[in-house]
Protein backbone atom coordinates (compact mmCIF):
# COMPACT_ATOMS: atom_id res chain seq x y z
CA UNK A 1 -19.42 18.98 -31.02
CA UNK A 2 -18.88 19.97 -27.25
CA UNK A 3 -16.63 17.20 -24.81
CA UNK A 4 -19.31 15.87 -23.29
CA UNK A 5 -17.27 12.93 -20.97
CA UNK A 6 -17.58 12.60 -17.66
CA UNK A 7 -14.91 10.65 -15.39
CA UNK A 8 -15.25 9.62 -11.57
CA UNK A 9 -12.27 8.02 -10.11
CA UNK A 10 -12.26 6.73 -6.49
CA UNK A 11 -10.52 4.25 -4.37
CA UNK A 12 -12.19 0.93 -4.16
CA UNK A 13 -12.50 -0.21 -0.71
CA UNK A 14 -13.27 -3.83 -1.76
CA UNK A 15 -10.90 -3.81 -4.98
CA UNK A 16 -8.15 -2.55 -2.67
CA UNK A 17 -9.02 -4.93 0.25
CA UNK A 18 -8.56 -7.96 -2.41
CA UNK A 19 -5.55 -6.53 -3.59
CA UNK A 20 -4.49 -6.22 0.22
CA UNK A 21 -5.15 -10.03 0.61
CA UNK A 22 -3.07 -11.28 -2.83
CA UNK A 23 -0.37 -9.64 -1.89
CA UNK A 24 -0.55 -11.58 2.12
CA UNK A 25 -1.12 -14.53 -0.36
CA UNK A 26 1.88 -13.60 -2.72
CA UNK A 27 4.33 -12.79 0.00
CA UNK A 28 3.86 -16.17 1.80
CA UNK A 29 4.03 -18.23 -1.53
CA UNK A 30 7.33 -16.36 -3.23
CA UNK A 31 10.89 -15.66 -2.46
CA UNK A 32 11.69 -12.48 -0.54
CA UNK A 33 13.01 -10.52 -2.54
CA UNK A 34 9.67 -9.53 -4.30
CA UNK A 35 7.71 -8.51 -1.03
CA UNK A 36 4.19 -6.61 -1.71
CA UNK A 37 2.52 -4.31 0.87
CA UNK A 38 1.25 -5.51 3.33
CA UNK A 39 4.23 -8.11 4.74
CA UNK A 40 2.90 -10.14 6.92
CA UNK A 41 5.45 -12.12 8.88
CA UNK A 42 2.92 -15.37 9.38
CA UNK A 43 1.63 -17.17 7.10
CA UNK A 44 -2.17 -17.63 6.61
CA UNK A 45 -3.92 -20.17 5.67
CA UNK A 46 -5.41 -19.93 2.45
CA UNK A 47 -7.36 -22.07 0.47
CA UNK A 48 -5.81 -24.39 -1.87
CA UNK A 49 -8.10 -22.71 -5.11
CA UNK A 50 -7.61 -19.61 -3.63
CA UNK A 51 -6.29 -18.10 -7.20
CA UNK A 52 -9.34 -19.66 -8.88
CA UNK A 53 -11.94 -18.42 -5.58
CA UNK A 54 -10.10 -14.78 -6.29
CA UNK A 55 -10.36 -14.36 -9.50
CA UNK A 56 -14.21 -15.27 -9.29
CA UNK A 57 -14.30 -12.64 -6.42
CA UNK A 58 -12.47 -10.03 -8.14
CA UNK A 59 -14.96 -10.78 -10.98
CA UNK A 60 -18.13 -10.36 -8.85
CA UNK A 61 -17.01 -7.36 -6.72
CA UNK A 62 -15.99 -6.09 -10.15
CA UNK A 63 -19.38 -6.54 -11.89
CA UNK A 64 -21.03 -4.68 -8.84
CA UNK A 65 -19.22 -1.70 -8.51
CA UNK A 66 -19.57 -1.36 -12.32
CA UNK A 67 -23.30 -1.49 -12.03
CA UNK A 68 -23.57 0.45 -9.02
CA UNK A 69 -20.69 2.24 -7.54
CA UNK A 70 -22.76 3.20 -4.63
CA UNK A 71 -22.31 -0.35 -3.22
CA UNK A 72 -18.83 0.05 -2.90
CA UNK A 73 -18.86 0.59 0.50
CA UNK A 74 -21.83 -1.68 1.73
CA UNK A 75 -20.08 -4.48 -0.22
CA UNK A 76 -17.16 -4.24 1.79
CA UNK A 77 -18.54 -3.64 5.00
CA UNK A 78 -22.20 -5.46 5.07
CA UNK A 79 -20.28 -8.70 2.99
CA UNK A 80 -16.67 -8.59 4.47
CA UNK A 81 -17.73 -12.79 4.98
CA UNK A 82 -17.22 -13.28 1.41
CA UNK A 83 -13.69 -12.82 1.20
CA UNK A 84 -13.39 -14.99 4.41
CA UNK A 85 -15.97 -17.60 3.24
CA UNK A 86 -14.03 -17.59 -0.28
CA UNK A 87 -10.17 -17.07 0.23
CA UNK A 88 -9.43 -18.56 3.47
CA UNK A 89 -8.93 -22.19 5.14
CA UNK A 90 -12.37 -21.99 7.90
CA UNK A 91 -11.21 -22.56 10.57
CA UNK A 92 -11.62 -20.54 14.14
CA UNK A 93 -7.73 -19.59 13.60
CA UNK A 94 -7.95 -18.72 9.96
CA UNK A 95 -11.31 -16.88 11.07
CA UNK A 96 -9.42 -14.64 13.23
CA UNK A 97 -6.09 -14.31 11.24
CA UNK A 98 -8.89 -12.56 9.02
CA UNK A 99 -10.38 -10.63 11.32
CA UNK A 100 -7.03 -8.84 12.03
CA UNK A 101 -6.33 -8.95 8.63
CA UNK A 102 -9.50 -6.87 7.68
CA UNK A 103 -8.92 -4.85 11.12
CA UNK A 104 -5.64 -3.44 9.47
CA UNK A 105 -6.39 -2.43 6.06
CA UNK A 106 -9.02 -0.76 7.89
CA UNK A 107 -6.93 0.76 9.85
CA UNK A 108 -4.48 1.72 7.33
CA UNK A 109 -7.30 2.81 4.79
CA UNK A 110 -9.05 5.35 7.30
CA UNK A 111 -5.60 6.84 7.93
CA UNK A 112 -4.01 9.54 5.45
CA UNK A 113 -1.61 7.02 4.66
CA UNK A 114 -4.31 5.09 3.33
CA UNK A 115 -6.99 6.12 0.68
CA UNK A 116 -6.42 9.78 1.01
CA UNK A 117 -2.76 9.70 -0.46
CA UNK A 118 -4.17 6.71 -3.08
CA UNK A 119 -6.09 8.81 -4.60
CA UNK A 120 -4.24 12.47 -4.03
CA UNK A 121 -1.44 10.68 -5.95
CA UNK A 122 -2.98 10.54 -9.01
CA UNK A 123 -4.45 13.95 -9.25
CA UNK A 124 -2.12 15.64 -11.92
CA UNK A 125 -2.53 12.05 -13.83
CA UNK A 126 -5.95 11.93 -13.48
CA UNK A 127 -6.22 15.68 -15.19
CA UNK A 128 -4.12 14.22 -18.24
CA UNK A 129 -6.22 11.28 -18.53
CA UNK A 130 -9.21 13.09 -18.90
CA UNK A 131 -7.69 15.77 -21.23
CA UNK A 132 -6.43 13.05 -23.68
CA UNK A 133 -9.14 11.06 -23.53
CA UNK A 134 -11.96 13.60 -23.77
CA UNK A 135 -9.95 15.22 -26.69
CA UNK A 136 -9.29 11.73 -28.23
CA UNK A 137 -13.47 11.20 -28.70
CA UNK A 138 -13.56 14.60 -29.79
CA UNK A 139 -11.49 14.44 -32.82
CA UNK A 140 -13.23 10.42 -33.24
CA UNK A 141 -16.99 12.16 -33.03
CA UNK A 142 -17.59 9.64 -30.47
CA UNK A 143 -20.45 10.72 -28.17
CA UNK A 144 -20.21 9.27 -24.14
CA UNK A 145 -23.63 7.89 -23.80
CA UNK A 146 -23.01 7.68 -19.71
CA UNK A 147 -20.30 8.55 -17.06
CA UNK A 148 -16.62 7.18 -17.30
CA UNK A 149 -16.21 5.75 -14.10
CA UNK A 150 -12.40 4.73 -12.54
CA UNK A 151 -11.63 2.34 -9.46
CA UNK A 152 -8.74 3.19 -8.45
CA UNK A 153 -5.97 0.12 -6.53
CA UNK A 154 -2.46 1.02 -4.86
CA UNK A 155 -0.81 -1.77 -6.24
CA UNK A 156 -1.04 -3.96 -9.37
CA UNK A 157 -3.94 -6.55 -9.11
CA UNK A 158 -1.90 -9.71 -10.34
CA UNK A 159 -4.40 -12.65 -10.19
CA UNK A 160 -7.87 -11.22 -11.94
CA UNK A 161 -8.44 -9.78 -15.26
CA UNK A 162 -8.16 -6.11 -15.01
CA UNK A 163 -9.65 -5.35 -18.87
CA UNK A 164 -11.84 -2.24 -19.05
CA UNK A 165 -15.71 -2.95 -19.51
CA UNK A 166 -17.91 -0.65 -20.49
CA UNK A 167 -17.57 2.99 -18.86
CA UNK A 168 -15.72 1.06 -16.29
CA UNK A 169 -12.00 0.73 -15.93
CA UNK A 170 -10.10 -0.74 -13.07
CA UNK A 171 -6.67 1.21 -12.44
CA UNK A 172 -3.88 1.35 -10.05
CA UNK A 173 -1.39 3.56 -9.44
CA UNK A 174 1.55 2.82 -12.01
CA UNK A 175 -1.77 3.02 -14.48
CA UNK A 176 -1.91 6.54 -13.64
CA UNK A 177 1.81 7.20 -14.27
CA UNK A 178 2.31 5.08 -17.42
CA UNK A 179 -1.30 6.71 -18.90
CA UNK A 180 -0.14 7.37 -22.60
CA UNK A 181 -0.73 3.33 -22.86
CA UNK A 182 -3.78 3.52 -21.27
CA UNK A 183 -5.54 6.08 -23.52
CA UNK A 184 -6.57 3.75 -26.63
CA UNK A 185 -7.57 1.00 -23.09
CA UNK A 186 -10.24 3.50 -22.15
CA UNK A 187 -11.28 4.57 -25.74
CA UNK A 188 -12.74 1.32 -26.07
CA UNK A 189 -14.94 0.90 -23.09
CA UNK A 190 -16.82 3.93 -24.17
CA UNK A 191 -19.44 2.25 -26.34
């Protein structure tokens, strides 16, 4: 039997964008000395289920990059509301608190700071994961009946369930690095 897997790994721009926004949410509701990126020195106002509202949102941005990662893109751009409508106190000052808010990950994920480097740093790691894994369902006889496919975060996603589903894994950085663990993770979403 031939390796027959195929992996795509790519940035999220929503995933990352909601990962952008915990961390504004973590760094105004914890002590300093466990500061995420991005600081912001203000605080926003968030609502008070905004865990709860996230989690859902993680859970439905989740669900349709899985089915479609085409929509990546659109979703963030075409429904960049929803993550207002859903995380954030309305209000006309909350409404443009997010407005700069979204203006500067876009700013920062455009830039080669941004999703370039996010997803050059995991290059070498990505080329393990692969080999280990596609090896792994070798020596298991287990046959990939569609594509492996990898959204990639910059920074640890700590308020949504980040379990592998079926052919789709959601992975950040330190994933990459600490892989060996991550190896029987992925076996099982290939079903």
């Amino acid at each position: 039997m031939k390796n027959t897997l195929l992996m795509t790994t790519e940035a999220s721009y929503s995933l990352n964008f909601l990962v952008y926004i915990q961390n504004i949410f973590l760094n105004g509701n914890q002590g300093n000395n466990e500061l995420k990126f991005p600081y912001i020195p203000t605080k926003c106002e968030f609502r008070k289920d905004f865990e709860m509202r996230y989690r859902e949102l993680w859970a439905e941005v989740s669900k349709q990059i899985s089915e479609q990662p085409i929509v990546d893109l659109k979703f963030f751009t075409e429904e960049k509301n929803l993550y207002y409508q859903n995380l954030f106190v309305k209000n006309d000052d909350t409404l443009n608190e997010f407005n700069a808010i979204y203006q500067s990950f876009k700013s920062w994920w455009g830039s080669f700071a941004g999703r370039f480097s996010i997803e050059r740093s995991i290059d070498g790691y990505g080329q393990e994961i692969y080999a280990e894994l596609a090896n792994s369902l070798l020596e298991k006889g287990i046959k990939p009946k569609k594509d492996l496919y990898i959204s990639l975060i910059y920074g640890e996603c700590l308020l949504a369930d980040l379990e592998p589903s079926s052919y789709f894994a959601v992975l950040s950085i330190r994933d990459f690095v600490n892989y060996k663990e991550l190896i029987p993770k992925l076996q099982l979403s290939i079903y």
